[in-house]
Protein backbone atom coordinates (compact mmCIF):
# COMPACT_ATOMS: atom_id res chain seq x y z
CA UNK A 1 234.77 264.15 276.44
CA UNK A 2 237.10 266.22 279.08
CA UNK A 3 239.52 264.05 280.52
CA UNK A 4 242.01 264.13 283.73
CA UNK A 5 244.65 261.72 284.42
CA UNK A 6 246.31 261.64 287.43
CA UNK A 7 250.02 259.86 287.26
CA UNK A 8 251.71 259.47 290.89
CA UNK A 9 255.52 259.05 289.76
CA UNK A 10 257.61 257.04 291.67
CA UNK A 11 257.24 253.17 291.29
CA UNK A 12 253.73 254.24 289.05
CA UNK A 13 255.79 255.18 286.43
CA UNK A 14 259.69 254.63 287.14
CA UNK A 15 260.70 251.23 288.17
CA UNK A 16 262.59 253.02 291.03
CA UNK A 17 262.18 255.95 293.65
CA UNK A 18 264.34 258.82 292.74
CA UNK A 19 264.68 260.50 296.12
CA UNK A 20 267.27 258.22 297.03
CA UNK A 21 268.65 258.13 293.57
CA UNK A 22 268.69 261.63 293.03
CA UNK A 23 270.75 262.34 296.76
CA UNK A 24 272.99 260.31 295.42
CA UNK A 25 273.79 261.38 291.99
CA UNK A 26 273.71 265.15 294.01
CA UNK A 27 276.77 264.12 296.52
CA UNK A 28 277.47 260.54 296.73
CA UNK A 29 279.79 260.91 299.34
CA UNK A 30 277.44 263.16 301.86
CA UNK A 31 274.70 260.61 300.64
CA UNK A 32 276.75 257.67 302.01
CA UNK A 33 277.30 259.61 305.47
CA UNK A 34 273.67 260.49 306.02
CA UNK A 35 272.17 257.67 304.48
CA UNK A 36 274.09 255.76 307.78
CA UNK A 37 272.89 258.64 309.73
CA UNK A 38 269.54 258.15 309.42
CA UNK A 39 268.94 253.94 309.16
CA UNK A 40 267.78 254.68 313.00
CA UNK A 41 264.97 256.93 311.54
CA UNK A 42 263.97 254.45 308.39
CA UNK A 43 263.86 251.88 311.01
CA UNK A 44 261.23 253.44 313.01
CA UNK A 45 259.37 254.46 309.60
CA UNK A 46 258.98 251.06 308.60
CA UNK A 47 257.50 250.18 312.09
CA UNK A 48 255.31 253.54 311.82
CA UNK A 49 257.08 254.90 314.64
CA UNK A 50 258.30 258.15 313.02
CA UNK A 51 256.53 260.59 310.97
CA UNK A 52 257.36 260.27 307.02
CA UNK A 53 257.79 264.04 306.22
CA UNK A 54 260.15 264.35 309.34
CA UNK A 55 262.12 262.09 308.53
CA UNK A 56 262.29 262.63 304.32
CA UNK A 57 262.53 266.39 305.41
CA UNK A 58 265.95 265.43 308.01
CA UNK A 59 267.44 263.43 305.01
CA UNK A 60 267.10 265.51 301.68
CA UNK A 61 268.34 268.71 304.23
CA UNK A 62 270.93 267.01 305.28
CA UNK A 63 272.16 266.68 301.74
CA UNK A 64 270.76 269.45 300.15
CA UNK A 65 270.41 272.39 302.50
CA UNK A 66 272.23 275.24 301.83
CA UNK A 67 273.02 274.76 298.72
CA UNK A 68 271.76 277.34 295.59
CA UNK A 69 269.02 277.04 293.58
CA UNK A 70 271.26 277.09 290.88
CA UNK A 71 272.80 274.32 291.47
CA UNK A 72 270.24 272.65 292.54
CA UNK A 73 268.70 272.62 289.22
CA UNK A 74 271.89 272.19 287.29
CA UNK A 75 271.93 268.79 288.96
CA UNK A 76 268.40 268.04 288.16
CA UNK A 77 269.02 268.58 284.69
CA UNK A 78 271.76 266.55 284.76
CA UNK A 79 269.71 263.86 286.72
CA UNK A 80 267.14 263.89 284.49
CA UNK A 81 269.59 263.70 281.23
CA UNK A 82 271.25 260.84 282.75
CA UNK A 83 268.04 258.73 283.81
CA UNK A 84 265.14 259.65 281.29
CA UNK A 85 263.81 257.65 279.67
CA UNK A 86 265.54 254.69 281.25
CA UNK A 87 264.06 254.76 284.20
CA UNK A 88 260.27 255.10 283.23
CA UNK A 89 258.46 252.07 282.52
CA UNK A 90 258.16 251.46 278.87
CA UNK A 91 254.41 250.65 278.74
CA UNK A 92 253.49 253.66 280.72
CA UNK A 93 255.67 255.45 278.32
CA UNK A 94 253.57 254.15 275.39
CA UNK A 95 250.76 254.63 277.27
CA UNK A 96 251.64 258.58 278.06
CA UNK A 97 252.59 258.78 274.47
CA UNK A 98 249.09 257.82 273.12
CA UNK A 99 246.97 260.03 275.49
CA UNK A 100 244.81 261.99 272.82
CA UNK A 101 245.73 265.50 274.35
CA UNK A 102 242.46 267.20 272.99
CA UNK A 103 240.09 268.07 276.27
CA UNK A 104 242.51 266.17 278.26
CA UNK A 105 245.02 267.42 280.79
CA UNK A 106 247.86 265.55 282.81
CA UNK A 107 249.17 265.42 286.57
CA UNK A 108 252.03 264.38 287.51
CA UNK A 109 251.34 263.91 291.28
CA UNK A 110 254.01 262.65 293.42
CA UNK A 111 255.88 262.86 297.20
CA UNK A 112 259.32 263.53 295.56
CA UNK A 113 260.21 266.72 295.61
CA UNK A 114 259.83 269.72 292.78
CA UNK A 115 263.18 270.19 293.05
CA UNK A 116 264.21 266.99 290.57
CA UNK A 117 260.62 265.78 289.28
CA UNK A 118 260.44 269.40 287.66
CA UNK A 119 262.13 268.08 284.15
CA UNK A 120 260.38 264.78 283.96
CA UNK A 121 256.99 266.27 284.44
CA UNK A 122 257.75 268.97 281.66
CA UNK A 123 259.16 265.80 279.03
CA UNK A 124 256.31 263.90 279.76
CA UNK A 125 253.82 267.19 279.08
CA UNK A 126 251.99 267.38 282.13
CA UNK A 127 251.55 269.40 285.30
CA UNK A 128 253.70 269.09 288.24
CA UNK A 129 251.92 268.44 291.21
CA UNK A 130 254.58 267.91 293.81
CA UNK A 131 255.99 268.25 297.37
CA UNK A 132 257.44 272.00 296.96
CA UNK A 133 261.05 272.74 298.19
CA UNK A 134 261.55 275.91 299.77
CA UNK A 135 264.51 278.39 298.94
CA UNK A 136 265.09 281.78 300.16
CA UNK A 137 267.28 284.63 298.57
CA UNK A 138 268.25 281.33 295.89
CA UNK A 139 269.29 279.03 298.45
CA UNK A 140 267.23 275.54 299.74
CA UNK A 141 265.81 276.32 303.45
CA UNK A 142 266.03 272.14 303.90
CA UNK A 143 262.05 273.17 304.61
CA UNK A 144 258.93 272.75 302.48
CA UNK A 145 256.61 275.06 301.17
CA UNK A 146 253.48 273.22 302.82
CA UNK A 147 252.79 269.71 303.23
CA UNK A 148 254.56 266.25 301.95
CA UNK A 149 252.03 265.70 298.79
CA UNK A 150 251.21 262.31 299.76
CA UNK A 151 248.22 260.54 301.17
CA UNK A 152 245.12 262.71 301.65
CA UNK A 153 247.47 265.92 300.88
CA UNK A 154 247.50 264.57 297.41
CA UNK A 155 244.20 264.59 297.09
CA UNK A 156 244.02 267.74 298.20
CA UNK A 157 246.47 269.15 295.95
CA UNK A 158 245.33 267.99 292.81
CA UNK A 159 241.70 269.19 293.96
CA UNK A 160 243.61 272.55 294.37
CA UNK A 161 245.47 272.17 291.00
CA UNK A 162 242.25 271.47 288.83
CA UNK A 163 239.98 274.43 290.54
CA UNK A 164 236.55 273.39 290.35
CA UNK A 165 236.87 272.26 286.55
CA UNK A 166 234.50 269.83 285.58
CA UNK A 167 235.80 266.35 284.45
CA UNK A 168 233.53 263.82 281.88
CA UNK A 169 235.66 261.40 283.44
CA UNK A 170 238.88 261.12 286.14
CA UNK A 171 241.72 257.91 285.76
CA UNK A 172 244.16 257.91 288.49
CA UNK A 173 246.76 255.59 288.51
CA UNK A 174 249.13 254.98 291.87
CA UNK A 175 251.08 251.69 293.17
CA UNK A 176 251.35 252.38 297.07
CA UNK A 177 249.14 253.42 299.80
CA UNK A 178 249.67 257.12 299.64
CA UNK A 179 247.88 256.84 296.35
CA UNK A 180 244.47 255.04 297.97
CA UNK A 181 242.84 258.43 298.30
CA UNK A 182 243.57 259.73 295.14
CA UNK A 183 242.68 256.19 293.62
CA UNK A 184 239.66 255.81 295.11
CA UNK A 185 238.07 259.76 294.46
CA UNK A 186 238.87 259.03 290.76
CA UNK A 187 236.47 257.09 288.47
CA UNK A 188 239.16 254.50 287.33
CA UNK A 189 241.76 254.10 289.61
CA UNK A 190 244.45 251.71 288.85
CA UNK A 191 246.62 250.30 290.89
CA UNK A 192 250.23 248.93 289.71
CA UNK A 193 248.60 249.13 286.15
CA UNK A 194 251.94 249.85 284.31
CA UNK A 195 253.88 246.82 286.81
């Protein structure tokens, strides 16, 4: 029996969202600054006034742009040394850790960016499908390459990611509402299944 799981990451399987932590283990001082900055802009997000990717895009460039890929991913490692496995929840850890991996394959689908979701998705042996940072000539553009993966782009992604291949059966598992498409096109979709 082929299977496909589909893991979104932050809050699914962390017990925190590591965009914020991440900006802030990168420069806590710049994160401070902008993270005043921009409480105008997450105000108007929670109201639905302001366009998500805008505003994630304005924040992690304000921190990040500029700076090499190199570093970038020094501090990633770093990150990811410092938080894993901390800050994944223990039973989806167990769970991860008992996924038969014959005629199976694993997503990691998430919003966060490549940039620091790269190492997790690699420890935890599966695919990174991710919202993908751009750099050019080894330095971070503050753009992305393509859409925020969230919402219907996730779905879209992952339908991108798995090329036509033919699934005996599909379990997605997500805990917000950028997860509902993904949740509902798979045959078990579970929602805040590891809270």
């Amino acid at each position: 029996m082929k299977k496909l799981y589909c893991f979104d990451f932050d809050g699914t399987l962390t017990y925190k969202d590591t965009m914020f932590m991440y900006l802030k283990f990168y420069d806590s001082t710049k994160f401070r600054v902008q993270f005043m900055r921009h409480i105008p802009l997450f105000i108007l997000l929670k109201l639905k006034l302001a366009d998500t990717e805008k505003v994630k895009k304005s924040f992690i460039g304000s921190i990040l742009k500029g700076q090499t890929q190199e570093k970038i991913e020094k501090k990633s490692k770093q990150f990811f040394e410092h938080h894993y496995p901390k800050i994944v929840r223990e039973n989806a850890m167990d769970f991860i850790n008992n996924i038969d991996r014959n005629n199976t394959q694993s997503l990691l689908v998430t919003a966060s960016l490549d940039i620091w979701t790269k190492p997790f998705a690699e420890a935890l042996q599966m695919q990174l499908v991710s919202t993908r940072a751009e750099f050019k000539g080894g330095v971070f553009t503050g753009n992305f390459i393509g859409k925020n993966c969230n919402g219907i782009e996730k779905l879209m992604r992952i339908k991108e990611e798995i090329n036509n291949s033919k699934y005996d059966k599909i379990i997605a598992f997500g805990d917000t509402s950028g997860d509902k498409q993904m949740l509902k096109w798979a045959n078990e979709g579970h929602y805040q299944f590891f809270h």
